[in-house]
PDB file of N, CA and C in Angstrom:
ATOM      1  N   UNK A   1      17.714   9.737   8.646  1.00  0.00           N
ATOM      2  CA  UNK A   1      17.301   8.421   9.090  1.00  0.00           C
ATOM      3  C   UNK A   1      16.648   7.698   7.911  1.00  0.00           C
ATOM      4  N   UNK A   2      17.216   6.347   7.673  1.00  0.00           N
ATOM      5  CA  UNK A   2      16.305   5.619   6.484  1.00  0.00           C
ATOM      6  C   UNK A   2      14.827   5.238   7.004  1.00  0.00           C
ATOM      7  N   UNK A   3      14.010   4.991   5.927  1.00  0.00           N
ATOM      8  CA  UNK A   3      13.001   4.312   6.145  1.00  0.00           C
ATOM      9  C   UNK A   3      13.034   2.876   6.345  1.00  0.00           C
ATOM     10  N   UNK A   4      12.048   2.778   7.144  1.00  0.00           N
ATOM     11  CA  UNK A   4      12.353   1.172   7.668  1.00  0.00           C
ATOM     12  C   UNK A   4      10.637   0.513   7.201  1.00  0.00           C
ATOM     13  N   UNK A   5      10.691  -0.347   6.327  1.00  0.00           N
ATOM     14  CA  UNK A   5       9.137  -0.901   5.844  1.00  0.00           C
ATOM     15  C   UNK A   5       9.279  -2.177   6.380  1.00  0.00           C
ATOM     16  N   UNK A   6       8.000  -2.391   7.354  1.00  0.00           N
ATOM     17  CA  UNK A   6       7.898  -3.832   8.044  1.00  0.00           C
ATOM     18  C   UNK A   6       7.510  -4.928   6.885  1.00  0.00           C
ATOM     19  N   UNK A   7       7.924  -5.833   6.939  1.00  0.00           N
ATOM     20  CA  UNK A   7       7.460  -7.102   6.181  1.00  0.00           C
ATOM     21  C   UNK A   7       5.975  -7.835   6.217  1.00  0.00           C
ATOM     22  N   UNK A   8       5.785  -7.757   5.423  1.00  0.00           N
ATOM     23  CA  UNK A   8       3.510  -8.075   5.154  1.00  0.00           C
ATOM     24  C   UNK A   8       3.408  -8.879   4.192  1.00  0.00           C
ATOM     25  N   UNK A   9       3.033 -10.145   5.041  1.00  0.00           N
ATOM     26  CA  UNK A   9       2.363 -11.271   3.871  1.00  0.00           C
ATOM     27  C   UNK A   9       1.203 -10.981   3.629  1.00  0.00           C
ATOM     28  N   UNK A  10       0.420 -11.017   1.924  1.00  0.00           N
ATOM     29  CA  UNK A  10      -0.635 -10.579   2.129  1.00  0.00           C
ATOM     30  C   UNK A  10      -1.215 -11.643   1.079  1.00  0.00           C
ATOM     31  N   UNK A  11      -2.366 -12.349   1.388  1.00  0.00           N
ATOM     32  CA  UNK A  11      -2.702 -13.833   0.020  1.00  0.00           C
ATOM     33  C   UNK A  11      -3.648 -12.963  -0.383  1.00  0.00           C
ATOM     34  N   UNK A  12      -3.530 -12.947  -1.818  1.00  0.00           N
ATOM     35  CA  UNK A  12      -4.273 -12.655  -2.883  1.00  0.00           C
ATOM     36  C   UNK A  12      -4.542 -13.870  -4.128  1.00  0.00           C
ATOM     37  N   UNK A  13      -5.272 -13.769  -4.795  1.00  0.00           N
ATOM     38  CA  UNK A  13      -5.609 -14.251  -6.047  1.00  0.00           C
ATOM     39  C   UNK A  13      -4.310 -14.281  -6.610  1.00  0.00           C
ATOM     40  N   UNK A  14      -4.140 -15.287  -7.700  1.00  0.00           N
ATOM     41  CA  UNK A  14      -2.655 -15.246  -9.137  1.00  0.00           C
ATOM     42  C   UNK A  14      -3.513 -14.228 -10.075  1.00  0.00           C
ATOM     43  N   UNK A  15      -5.631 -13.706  -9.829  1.00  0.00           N
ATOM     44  CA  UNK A  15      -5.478 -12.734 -10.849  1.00  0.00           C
ATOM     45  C   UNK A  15      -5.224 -11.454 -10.201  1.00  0.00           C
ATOM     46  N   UNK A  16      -5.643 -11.108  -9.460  1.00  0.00           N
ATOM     47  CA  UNK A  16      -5.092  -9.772  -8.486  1.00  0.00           C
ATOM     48  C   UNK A  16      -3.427  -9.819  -8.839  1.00  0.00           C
ATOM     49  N   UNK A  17      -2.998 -10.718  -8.749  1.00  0.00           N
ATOM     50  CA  UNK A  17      -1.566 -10.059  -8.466  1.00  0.00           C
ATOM     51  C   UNK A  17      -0.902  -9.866  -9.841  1.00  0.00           C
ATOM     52  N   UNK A  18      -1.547 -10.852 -10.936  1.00  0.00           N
ATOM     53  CA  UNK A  18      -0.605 -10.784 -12.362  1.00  0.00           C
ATOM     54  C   UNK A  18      -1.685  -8.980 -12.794  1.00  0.00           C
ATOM     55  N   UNK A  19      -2.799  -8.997 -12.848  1.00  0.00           N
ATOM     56  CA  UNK A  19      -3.401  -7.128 -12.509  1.00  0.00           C
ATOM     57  C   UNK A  19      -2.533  -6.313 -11.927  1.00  0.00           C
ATOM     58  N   UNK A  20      -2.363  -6.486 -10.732  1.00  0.00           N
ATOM     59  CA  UNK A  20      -1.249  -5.200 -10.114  1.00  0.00           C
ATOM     60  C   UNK A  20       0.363  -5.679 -11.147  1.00  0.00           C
ATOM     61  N   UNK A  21       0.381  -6.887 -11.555  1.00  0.00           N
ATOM     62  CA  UNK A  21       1.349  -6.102 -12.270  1.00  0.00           C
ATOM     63  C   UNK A  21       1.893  -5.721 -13.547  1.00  0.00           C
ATOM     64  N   UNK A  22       0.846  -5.695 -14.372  1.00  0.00           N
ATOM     65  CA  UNK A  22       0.150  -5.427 -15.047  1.00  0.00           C
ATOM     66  C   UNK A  22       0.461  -3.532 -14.867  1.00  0.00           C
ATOM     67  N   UNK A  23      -0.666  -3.362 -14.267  1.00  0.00           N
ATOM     68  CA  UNK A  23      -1.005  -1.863 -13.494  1.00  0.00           C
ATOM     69  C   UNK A  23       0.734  -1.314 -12.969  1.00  0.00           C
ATOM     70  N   UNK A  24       1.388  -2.019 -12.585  1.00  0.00           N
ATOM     71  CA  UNK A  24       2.692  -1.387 -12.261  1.00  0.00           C
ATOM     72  C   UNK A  24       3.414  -1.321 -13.495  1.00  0.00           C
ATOM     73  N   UNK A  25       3.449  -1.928 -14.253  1.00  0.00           N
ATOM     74  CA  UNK A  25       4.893  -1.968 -15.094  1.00  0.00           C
ATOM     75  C   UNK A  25       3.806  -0.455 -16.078  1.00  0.00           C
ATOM     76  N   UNK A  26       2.979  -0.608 -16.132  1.00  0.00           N
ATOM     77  CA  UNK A  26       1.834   0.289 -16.803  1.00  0.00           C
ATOM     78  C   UNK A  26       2.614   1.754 -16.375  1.00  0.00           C
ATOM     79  N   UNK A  27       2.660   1.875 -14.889  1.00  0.00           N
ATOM     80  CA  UNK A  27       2.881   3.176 -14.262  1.00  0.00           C
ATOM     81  C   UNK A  27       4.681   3.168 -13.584  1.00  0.00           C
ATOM     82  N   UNK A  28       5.282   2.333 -14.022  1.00  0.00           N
ATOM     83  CA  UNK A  28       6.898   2.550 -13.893  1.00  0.00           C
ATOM     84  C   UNK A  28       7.259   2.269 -12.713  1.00  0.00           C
ATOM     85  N   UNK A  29       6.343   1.232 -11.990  1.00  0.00           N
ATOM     86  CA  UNK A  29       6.566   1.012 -10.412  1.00  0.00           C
ATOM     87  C   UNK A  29       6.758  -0.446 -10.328  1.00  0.00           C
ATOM     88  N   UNK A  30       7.579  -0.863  -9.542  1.00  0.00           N
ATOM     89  CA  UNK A  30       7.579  -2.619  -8.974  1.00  0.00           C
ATOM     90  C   UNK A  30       6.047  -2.917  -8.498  1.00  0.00           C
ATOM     91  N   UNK A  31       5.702  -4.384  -8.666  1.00  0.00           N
ATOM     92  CA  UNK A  31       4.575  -4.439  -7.899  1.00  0.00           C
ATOM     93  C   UNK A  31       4.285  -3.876  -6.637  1.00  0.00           C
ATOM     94  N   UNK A  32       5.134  -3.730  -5.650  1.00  0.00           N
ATOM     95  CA  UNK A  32       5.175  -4.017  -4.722  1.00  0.00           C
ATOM     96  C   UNK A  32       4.650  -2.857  -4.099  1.00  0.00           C
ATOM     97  N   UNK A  33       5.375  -1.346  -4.762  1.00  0.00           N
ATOM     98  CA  UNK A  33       5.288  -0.047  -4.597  1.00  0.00           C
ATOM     99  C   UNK A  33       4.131   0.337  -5.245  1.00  0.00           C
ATOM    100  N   UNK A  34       3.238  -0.549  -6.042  1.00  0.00           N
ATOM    101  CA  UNK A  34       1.759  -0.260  -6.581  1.00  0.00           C
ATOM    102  C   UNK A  34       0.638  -0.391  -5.626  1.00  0.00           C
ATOM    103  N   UNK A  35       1.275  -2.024  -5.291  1.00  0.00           N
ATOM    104  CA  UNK A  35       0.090  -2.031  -3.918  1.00  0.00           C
ATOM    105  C   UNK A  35       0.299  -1.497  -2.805  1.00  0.00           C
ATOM    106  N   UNK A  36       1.735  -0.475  -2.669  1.00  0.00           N
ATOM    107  CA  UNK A  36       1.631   0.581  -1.518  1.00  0.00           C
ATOM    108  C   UNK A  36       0.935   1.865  -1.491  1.00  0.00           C
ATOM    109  N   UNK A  37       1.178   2.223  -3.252  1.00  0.00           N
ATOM    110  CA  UNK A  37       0.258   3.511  -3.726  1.00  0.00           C
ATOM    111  C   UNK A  37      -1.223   2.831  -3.312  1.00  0.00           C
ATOM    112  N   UNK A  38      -1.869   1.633  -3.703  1.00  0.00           N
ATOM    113  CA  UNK A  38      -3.222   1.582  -3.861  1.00  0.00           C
ATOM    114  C   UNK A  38      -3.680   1.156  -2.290  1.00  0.00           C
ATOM    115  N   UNK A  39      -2.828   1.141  -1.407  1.00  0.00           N
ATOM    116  CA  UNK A  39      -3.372   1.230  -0.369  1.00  0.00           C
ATOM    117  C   UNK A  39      -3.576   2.114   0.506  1.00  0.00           C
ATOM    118  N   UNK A  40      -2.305   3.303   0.085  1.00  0.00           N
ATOM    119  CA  UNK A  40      -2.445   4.827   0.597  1.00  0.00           C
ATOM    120  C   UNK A  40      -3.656   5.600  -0.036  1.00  0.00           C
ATOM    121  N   UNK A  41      -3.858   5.499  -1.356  1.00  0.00           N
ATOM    122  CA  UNK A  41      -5.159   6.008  -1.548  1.00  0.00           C
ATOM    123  C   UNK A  41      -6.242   5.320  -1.291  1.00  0.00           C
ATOM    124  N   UNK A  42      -6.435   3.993  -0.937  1.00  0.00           N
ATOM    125  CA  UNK A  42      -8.012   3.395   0.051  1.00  0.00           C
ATOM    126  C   UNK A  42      -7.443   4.098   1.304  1.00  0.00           C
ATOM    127  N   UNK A  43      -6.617   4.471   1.899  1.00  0.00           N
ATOM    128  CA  UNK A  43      -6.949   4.597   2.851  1.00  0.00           C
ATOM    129  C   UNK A  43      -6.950   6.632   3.193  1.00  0.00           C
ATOM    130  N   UNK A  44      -6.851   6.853   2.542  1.00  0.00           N
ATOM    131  CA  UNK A  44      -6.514   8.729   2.187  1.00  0.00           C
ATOM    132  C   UNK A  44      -8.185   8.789   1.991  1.00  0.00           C
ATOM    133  N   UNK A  45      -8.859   7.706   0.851  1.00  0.00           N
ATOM    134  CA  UNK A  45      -9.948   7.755   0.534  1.00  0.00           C
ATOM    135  C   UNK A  45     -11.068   7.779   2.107  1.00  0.00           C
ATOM    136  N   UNK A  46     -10.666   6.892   2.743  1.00  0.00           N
ATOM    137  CA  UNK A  46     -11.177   6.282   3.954  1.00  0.00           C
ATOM    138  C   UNK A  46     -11.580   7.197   4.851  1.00  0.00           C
ATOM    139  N   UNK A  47     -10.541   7.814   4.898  1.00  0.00           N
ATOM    140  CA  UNK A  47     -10.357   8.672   5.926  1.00  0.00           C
ATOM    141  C   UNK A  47     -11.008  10.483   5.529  1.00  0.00           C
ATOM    142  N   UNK A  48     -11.197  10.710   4.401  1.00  0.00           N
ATOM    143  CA  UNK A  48     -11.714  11.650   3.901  1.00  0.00           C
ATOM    144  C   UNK A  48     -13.095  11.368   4.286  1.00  0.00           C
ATOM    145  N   UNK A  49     -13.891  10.584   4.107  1.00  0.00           N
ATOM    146  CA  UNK A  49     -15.347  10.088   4.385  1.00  0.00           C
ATOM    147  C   UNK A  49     -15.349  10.143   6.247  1.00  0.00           C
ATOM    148  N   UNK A  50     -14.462   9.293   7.224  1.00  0.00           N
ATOM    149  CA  UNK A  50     -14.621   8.656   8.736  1.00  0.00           C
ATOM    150  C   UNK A  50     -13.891   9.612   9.078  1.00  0.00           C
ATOM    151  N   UNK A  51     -12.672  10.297   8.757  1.00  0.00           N
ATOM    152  CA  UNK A  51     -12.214  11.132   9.923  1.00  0.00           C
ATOM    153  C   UNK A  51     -10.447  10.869   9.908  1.00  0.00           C
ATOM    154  N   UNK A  52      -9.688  11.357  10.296  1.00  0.00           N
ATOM    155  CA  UNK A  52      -8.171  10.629  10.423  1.00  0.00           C
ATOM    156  C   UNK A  52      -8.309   9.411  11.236  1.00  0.00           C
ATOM    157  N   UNK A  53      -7.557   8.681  11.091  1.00  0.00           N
ATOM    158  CA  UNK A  53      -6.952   7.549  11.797  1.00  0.00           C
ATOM    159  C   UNK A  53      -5.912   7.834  12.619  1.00  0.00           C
ATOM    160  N   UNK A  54      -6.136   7.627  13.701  1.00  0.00           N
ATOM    161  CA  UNK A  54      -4.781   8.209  14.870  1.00  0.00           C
ATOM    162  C   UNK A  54      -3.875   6.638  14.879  1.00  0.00           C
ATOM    163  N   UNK A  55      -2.425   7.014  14.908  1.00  0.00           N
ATOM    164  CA  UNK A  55      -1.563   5.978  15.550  1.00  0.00           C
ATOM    165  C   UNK A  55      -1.075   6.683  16.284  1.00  0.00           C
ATOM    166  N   UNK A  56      -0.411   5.721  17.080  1.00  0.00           N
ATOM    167  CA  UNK A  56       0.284   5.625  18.165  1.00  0.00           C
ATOM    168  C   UNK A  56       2.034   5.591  17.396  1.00  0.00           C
ATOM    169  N   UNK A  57       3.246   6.909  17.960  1.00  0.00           N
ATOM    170  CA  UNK A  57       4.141   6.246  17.231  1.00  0.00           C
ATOM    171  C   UNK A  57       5.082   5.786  18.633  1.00  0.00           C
ATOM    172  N   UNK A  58       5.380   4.723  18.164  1.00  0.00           N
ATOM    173  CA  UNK A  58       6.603   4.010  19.402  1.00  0.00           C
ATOM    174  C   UNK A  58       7.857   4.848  19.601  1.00  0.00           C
ATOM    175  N   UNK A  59       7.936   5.135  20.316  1.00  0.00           N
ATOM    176  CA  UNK A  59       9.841   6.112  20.505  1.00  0.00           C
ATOM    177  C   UNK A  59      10.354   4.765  20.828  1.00  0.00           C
ATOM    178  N   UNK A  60      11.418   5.406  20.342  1.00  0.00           N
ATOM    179  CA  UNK A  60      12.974   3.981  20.486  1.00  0.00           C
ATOM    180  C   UNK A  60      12.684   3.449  21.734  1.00  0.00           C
TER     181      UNK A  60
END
């Protein structure tokens, strides 16, 4: 089964974003897949401190 990534507008700064990409081309990644790494680790981080985060997964 492919992965399916929902679509996320997210407004940032022109300096945040020319930084991440910056920081991506740095580490061999599209922007896009940088601010997916840097949000899996805030939130890996997060959750190490509060506890897991439960979801809910939808069946078809």
């Amino acid at each position: 089964m492919a992965n399916y990534y929902s679509p996320f507008s997210l407004r940032v700064s022109e300096e945040i974003i020319e930084k991440m990409k910056r920081i991506a081309a740095a580490n061999h990644r599209s922007a896009n897949k940088e601010m997916e790494v840097a949000l899996e680790r805030y939130i890996a981080a997060y959750e190490r401190e509060n506890g897991m985060i439960a979801i809910k997964k939808e069946e078809p």
